[in-house]
Protein backbone atom coordinates (compact mmCIF):
# COMPACT_ATOMS: atom_id res chain seq x y z
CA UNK A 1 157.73 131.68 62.91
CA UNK A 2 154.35 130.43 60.70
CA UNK A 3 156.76 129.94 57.93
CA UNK A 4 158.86 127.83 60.02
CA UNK A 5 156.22 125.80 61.60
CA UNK A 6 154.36 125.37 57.89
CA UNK A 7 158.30 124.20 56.58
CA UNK A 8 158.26 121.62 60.13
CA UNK A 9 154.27 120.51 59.06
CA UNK A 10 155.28 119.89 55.33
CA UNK A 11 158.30 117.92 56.10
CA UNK A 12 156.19 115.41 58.33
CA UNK A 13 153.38 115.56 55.87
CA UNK A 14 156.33 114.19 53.14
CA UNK A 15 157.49 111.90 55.75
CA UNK A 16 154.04 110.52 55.64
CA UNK A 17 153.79 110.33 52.08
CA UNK A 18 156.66 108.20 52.11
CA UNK A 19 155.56 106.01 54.23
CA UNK A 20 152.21 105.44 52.30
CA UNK A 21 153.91 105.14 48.93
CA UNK A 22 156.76 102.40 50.60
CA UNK A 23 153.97 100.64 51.73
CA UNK A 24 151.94 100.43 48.75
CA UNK A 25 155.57 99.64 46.85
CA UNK A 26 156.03 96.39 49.01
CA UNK A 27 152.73 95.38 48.81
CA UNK A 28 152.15 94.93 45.48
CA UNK A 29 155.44 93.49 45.08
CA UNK A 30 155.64 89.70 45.96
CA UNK A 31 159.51 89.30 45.43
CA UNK A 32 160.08 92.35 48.20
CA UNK A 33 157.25 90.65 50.37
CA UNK A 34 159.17 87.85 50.23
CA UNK A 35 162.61 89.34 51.57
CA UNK A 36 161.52 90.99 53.78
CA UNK A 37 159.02 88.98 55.46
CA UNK A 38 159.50 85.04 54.42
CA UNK A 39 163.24 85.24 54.41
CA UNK A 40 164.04 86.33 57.87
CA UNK A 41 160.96 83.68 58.79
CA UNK A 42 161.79 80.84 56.55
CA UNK A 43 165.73 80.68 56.33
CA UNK A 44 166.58 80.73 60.48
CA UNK A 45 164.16 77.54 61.34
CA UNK A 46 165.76 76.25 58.07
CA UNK A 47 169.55 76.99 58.86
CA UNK A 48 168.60 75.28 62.61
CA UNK A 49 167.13 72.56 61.07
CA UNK A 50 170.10 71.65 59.26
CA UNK A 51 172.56 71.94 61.86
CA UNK A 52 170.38 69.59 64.20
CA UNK A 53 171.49 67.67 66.04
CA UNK A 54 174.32 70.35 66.90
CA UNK A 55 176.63 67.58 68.92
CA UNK A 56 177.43 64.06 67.21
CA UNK A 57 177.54 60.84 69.76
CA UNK A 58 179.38 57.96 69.09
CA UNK A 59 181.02 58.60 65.88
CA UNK A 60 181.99 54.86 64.81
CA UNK A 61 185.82 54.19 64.63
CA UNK A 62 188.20 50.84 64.26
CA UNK A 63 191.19 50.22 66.16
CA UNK A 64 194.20 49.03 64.69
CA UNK A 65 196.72 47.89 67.56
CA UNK A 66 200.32 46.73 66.96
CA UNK A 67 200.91 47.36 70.44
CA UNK A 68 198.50 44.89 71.77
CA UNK A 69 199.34 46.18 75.25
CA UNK A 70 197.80 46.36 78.73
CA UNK A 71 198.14 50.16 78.29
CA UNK A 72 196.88 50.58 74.65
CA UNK A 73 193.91 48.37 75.84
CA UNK A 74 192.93 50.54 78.57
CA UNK A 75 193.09 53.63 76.22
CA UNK A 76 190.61 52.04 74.11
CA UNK A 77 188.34 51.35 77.11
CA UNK A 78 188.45 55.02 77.91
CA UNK A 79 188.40 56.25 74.19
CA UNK A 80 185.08 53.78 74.01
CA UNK A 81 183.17 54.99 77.18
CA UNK A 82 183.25 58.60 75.67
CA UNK A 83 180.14 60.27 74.72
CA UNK A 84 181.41 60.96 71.08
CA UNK A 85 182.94 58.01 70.32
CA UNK A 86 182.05 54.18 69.98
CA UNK A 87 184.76 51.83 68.88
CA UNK A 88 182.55 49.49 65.91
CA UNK A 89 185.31 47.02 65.81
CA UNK A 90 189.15 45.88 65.29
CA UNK A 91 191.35 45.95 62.21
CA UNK A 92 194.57 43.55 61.52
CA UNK A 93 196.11 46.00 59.75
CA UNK A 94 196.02 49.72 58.06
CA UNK A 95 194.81 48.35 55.15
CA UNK A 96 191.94 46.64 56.11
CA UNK A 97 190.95 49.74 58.29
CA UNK A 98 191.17 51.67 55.35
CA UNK A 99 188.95 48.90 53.57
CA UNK A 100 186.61 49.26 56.08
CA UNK A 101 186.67 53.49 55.75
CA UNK A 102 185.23 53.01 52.03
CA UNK A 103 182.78 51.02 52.94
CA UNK A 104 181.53 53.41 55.15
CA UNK A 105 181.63 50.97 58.17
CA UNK A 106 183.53 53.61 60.58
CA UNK A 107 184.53 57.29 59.71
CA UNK A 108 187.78 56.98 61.74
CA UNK A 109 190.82 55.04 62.09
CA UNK A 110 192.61 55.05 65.84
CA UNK A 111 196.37 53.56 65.21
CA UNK A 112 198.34 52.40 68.11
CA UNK A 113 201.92 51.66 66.98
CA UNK A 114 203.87 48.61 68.31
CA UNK A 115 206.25 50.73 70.63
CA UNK A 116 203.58 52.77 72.21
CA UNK A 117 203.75 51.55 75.63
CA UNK A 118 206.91 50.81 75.57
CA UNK A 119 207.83 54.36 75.27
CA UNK A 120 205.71 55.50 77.50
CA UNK A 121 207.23 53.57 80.02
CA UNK A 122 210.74 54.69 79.38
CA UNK A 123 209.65 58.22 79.97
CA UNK A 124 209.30 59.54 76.32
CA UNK A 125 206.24 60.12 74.38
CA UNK A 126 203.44 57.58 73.40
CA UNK A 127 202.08 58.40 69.58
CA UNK A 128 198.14 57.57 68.73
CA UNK A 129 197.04 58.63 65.46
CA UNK A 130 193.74 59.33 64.06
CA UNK A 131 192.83 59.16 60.41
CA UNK A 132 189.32 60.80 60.09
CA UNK A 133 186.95 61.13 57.16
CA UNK A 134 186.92 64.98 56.95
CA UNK A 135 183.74 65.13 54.72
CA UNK A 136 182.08 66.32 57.84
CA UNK A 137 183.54 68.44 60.12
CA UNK A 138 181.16 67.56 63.22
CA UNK A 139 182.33 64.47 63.22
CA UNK A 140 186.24 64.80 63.25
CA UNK A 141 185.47 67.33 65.83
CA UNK A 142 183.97 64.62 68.52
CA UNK A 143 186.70 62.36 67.72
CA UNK A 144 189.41 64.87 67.76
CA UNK A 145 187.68 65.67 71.02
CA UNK A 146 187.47 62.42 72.41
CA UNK A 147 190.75 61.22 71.38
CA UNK A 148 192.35 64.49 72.95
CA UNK A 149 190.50 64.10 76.50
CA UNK A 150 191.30 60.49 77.15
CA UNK A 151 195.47 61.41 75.88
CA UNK A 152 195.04 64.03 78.79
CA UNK A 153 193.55 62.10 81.21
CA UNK A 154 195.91 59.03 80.58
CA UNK A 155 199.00 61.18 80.77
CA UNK A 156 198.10 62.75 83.64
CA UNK A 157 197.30 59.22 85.58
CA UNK A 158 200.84 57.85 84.37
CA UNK A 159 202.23 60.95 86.28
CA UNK A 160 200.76 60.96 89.15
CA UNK A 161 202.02 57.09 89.25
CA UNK A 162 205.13 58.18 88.95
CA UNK A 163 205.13 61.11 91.67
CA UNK A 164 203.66 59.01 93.98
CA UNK A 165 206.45 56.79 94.36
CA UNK A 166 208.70 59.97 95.70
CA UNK A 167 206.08 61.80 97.53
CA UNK A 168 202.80 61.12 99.42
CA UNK A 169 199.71 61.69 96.88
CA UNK A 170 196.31 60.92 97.50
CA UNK A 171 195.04 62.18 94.30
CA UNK A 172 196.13 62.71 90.81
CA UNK A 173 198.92 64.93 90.17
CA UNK A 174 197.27 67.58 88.17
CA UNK A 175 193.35 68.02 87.63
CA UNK A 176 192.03 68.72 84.13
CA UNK A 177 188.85 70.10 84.16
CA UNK A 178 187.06 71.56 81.31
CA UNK A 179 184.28 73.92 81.77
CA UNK A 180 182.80 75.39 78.67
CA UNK A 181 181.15 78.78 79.13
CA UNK A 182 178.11 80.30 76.92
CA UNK A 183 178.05 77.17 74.63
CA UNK A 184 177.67 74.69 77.11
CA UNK A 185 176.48 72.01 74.19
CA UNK A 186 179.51 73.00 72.49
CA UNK A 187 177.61 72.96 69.42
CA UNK A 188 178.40 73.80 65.75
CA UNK A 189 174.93 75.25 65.56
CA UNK A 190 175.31 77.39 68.95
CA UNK A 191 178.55 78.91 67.74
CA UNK A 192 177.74 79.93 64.05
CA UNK A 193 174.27 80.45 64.25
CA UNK A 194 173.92 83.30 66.06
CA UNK A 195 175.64 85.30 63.53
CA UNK A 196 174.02 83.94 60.42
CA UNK A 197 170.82 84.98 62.32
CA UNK A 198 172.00 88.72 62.33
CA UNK A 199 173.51 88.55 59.08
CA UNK A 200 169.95 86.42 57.03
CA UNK A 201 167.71 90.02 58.14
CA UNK A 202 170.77 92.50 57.12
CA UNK A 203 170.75 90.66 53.58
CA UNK A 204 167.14 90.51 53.11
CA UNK A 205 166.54 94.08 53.97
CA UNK A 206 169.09 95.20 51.42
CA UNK A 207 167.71 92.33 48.94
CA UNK A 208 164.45 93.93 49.50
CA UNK A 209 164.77 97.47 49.15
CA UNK A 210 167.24 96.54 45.76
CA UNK A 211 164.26 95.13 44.47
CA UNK A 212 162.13 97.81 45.24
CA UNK A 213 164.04 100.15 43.42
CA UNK A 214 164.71 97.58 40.40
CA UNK A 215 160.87 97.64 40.67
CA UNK A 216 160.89 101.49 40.17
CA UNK A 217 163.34 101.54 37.42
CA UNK A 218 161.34 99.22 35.19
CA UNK A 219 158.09 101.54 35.87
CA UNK A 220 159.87 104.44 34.78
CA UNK A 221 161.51 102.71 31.89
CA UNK A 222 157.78 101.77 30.64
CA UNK A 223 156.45 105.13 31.64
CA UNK A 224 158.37 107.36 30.19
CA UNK A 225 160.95 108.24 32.98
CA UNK A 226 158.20 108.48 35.50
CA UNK A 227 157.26 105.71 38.48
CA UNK A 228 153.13 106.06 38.91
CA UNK A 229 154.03 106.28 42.70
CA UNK A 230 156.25 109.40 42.37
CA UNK A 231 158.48 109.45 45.22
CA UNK A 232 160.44 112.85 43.80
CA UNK A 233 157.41 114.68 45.42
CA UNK A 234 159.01 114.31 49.19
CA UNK A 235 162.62 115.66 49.92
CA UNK A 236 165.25 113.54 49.89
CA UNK A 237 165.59 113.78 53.38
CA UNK A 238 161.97 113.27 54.38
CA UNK A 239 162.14 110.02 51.71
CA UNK A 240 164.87 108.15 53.04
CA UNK A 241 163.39 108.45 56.70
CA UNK A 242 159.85 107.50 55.64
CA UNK A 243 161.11 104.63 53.68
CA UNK A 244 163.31 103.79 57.00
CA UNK A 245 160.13 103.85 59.25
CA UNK A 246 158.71 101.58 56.80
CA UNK A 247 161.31 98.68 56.94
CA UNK A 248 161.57 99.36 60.63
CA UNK A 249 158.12 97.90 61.37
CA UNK A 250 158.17 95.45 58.83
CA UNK A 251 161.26 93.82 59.82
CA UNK A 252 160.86 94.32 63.88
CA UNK A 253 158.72 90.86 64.05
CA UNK A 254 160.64 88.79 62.08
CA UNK A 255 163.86 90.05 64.13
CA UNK A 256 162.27 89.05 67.51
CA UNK A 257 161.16 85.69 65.96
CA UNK A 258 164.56 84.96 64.44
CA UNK A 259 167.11 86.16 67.12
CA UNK A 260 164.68 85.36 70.40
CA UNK A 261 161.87 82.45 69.40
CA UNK A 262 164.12 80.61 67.33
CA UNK A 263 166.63 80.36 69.54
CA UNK A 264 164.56 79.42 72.39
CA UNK A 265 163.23 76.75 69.80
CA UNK A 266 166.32 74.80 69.13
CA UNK A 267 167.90 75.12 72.32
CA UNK A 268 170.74 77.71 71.57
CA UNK A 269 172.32 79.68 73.97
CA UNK A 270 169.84 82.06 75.64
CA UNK A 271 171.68 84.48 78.01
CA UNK A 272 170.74 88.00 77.19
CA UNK A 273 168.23 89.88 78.48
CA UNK A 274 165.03 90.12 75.41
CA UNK A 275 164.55 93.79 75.94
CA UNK A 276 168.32 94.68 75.75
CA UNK A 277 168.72 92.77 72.51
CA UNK A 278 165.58 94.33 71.22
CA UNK A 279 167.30 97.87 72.00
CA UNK A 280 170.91 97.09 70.18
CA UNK A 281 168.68 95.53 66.94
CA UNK A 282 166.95 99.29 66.21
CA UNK A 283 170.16 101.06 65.57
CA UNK A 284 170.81 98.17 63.57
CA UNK A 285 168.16 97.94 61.34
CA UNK A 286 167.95 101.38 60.57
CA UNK A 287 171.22 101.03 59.66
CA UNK A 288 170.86 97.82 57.52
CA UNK A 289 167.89 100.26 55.79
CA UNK A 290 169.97 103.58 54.75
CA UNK A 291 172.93 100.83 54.23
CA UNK A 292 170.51 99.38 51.37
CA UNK A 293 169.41 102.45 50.42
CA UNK A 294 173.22 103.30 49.47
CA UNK A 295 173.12 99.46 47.98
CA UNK A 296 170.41 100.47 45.69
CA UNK A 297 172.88 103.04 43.16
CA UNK A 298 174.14 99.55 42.12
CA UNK A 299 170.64 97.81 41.04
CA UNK A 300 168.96 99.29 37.46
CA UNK A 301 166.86 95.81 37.05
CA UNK A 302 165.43 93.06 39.04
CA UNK A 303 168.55 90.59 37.77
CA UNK A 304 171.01 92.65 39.30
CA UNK A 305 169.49 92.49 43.02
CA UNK A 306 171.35 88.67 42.79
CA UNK A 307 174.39 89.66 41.81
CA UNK A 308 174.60 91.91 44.84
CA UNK A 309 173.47 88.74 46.41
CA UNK A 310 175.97 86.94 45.55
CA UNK A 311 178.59 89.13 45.95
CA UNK A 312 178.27 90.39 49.32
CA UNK A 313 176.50 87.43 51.64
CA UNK A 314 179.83 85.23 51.61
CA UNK A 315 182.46 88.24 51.99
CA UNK A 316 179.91 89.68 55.09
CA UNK A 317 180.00 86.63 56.41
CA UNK A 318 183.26 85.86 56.70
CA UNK A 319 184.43 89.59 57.44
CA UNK A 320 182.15 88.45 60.76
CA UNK A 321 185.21 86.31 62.32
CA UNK A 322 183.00 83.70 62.70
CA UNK A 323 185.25 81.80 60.48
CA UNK A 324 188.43 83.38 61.03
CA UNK A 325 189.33 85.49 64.10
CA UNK A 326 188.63 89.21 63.12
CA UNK A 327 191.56 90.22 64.71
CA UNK A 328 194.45 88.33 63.23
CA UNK A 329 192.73 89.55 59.13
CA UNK A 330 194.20 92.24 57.38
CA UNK A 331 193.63 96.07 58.59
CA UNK A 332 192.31 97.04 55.24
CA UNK A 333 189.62 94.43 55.88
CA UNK A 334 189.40 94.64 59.27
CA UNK A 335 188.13 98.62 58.37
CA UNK A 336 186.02 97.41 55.66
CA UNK A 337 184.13 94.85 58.41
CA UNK A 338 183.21 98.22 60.38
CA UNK A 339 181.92 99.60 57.90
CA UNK A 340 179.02 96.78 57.93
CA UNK A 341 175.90 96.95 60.29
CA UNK A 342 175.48 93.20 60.52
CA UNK A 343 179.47 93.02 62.16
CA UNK A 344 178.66 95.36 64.87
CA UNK A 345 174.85 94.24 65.56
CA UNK A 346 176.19 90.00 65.32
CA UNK A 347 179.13 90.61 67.68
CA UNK A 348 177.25 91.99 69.87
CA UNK A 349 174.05 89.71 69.48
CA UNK A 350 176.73 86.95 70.34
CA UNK A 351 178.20 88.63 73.35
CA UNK A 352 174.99 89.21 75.04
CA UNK A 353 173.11 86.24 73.77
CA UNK A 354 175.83 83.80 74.24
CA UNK A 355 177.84 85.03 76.96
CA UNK A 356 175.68 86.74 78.86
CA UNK A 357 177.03 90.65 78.58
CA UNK A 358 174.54 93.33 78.96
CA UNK A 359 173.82 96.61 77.12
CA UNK A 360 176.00 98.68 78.93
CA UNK A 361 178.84 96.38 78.17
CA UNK A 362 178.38 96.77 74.77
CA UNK A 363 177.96 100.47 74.97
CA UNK A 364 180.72 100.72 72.35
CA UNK A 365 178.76 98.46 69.61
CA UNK A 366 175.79 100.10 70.31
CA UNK A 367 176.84 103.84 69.72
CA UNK A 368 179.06 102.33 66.48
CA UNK A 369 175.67 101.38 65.17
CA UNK A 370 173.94 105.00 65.82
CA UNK A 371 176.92 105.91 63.83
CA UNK A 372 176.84 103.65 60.94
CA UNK A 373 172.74 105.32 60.38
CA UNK A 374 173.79 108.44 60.73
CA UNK A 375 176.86 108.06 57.97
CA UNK A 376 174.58 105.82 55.79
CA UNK A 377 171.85 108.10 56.39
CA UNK A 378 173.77 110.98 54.86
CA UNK A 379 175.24 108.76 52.22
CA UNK A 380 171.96 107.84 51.06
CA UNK A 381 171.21 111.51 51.34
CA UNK A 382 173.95 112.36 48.76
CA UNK A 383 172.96 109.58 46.42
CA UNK A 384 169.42 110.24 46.04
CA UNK A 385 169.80 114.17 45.69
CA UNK A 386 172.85 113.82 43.39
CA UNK A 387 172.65 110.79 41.39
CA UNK A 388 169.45 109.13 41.29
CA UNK A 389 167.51 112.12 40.91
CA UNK A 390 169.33 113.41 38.38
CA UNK A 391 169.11 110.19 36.56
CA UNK A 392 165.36 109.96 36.87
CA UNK A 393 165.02 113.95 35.20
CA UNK A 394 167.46 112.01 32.23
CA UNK A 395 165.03 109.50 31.78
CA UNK A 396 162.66 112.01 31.50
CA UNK A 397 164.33 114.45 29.13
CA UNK A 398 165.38 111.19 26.78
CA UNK A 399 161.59 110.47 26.35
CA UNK A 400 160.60 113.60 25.83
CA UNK A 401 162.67 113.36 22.92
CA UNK A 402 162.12 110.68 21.75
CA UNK A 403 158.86 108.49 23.62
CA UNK A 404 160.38 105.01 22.85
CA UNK A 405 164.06 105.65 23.68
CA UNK A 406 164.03 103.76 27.12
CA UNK A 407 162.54 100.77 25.71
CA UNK A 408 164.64 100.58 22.90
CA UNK A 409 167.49 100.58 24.87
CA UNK A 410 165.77 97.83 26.90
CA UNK A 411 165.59 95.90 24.01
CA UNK A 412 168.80 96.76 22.91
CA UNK A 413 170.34 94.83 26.41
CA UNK A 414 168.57 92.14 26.15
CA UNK A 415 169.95 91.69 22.09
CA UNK A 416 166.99 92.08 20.70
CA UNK A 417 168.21 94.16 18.21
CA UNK A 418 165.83 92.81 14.79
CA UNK A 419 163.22 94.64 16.81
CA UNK A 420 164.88 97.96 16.99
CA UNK A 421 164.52 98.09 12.47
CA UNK A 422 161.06 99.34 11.25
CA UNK A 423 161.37 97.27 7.69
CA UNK A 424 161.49 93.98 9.69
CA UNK A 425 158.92 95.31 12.14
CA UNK A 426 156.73 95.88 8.72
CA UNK A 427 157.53 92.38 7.43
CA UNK A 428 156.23 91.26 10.88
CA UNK A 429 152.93 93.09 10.13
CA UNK A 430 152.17 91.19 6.79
């Protein structure tokens, strides 16, 4: 029983020194201190910033009618006294409307051809085109918008005209309402934010603890094999939780302040209930942590920790279905989008930020992110015991053979290969 309880004490005791030695890692590394800390406090206010205003109001078009008709005109009334549009003026013709486009006078073109009401009036359908500068999306948005609410609402006027010559109608023949729920503002910003939010601390945790361990390589490259904080003094097991604890509290402020205070800075969609949130993000950041602990087999220098950068923030993002519904992509992607914390933890974030779900409705997300630790936990697990570890005791063995073999091969990378031959070295010297 004493031998079990002194096994229990030691473990902790590792789990401790851990800790201490992840703490003293980050702090005297600027680069980590700034993924982990100004990255998840910089980049949301940032991302919000550029995004704001959300909603674009009166988006300047020209008209150009051939139909010159009562009903045309009325359209144009309508299409004018929207909130997203403002009509800046009248063009004789296509050409001069697209005259005025490159001169940056309007960003849209309405066209009304010459038989529009006329059709309309024999029963068939009325065409109005829009020609829209698509070098930003926002804005063909409020005109598509626009353009599409006034269609409806004219349409459905004509009809009830019409069925209220056969039948007694007081009011219109069909009511179009729209009622937007979660994203009342129906903002850019309120719909694609909230998972860029999730997805900026899963990246800078793994950024972070990829630098870290570039950090550890290049001390053990200069030292023979060995890092001056030795981390092969804890078990594996007792490591990879310490280190976990570690990122845990540094990244549990910067989590409220991006997903809760920015938010309720810019106005976005605040429906969830803080505490709740603050529950599903744990399971979620340990997960991001053993996640970029797995990450790390990837990194041997600081260069590297961009690549990994750059290779998974764009396919994360978009494996999100922020862009693209996740549904309707491939399975074999569709599995690979499970396998990420930040697709659970953002889907979720959405559902109970935006829509207003609680925990318990997203029961299933949660316990998917207790599972994605627990695999990444082992993962890591396997990793450290099996291939890092044995890599360090490599190191080790090489120098012991020979003390400058690690930087020679450093040197060798990098193509400085005159510095590798003792004559020129000796030439140097005179």
């Amino acid at each position: 029983m004493k031998n079990d309880q002194n096994e229990k004490i030691g473990w902790l005791q590792s789990i401790g020194l851990s800790i201490v030695q992840e703490f003293k890692h980050i702090i005297r590394d600027e680069a980590v201190i700034i993924f982990f800390v100004a990255l998840a406090v910089v980049y949301p206010p940032l991302y919000s910033l550029i995004y704001n205003p959300e909603v674009v109001h009166d988006a300047p078009v020209v008209v150009v009618d051939d139909s010159r008709s009562e009903l045309s005109r009325e359209f144009i009334r309508n299409l004018d006294a929207t909130p997203d549009v403002k009509v800046k003026d009248y063009a004789s013709d296509m050409e001069q409307a697209r005259d005025m486009m490159a001169r940056k006078k309007c960003y849209g073109i309405v066209y009304f051809p010459a038989d529009f009401e006329t059709e309309v009036k024999r029963g068939n359908q009325g065409h109005v085109s829009l020609y829209c500068d698509m070098s930003v999306m926002m804005r063909y948005k409020a005109m598509l918008t626009a353009l599409t609410n006034v269609q409806m609402e004219t349409g459905s006027r004509i009809q009830s005209d019409k069925a209220a010559r056969l039948i007694s109608l007081d009011g219109g023949l069909v009511e179009s309402r729209q009622v937007p729920l979660g994203n009342t503002s129906m903002g850019i910003a309120s719909a694609v934010l909230p998972f860029v939010l999730v997805y900026v601390l899963q990246q800078g945790m793994i950024m972070g603890i990829a630098m870290l361990h570039a950090g550890s390589m290049g001390r053990r490259r200069r030292n023979r094999g060995y890092d001056r904080l030795d981390e092969a003094k804890a078990p594996p097991g007792a490591m990879l939780i310490g280190k976990m604890l570690v990122h845990l509290i540094y990244y549990l402020i910067p989590a409220i302040f991006a997903l809760h205070v920015v938010p309720l800075i810019f106005k976005f969609p605040m429906n969830g209930n803080v505490f709740e949130i603050i529950l599903i993000m744990v399971p979620f950041l340990m997960a991001s942590s053993f996640f970029g602990q797995v990450m790390r087999v990837f990194v041997n220098n600081r260069e590297g920790v961009f690549l990994v950068m750059a290779f998974t923030s764009l396919i994360f993002i978009f494996l999100t279905g922020v862009s693209w519904p996740n549904y309707q992509i491939a399975p074999y992607w569709q599995v690979l989008s499970n396998m990420i914390p930040g697709y659970w933890a953002a889907t979720a974030y959405v559902q109970m930020q935006v829509c207003g779900a609680s925990l318990s409705q997203m029961h299933n997300f949660y316990i998917a992110l207790w599972v994605l630790a627990g695999v990444y936990f082992v993962l890591a697990y396997l990793i450290e015991l099996y291939v890092l570890r044995p890599k360090y005791r490599a190191m080790q063995l090489e120098s012991e053979l020979d003390p400058e073999a690690l930087q020679k091969r450093i040197l060798y990378q990098q193509g400085d290969d005159d510095m590798l031959n003792p004559e020129l070295l000796e030439e140097d010297d005179e």
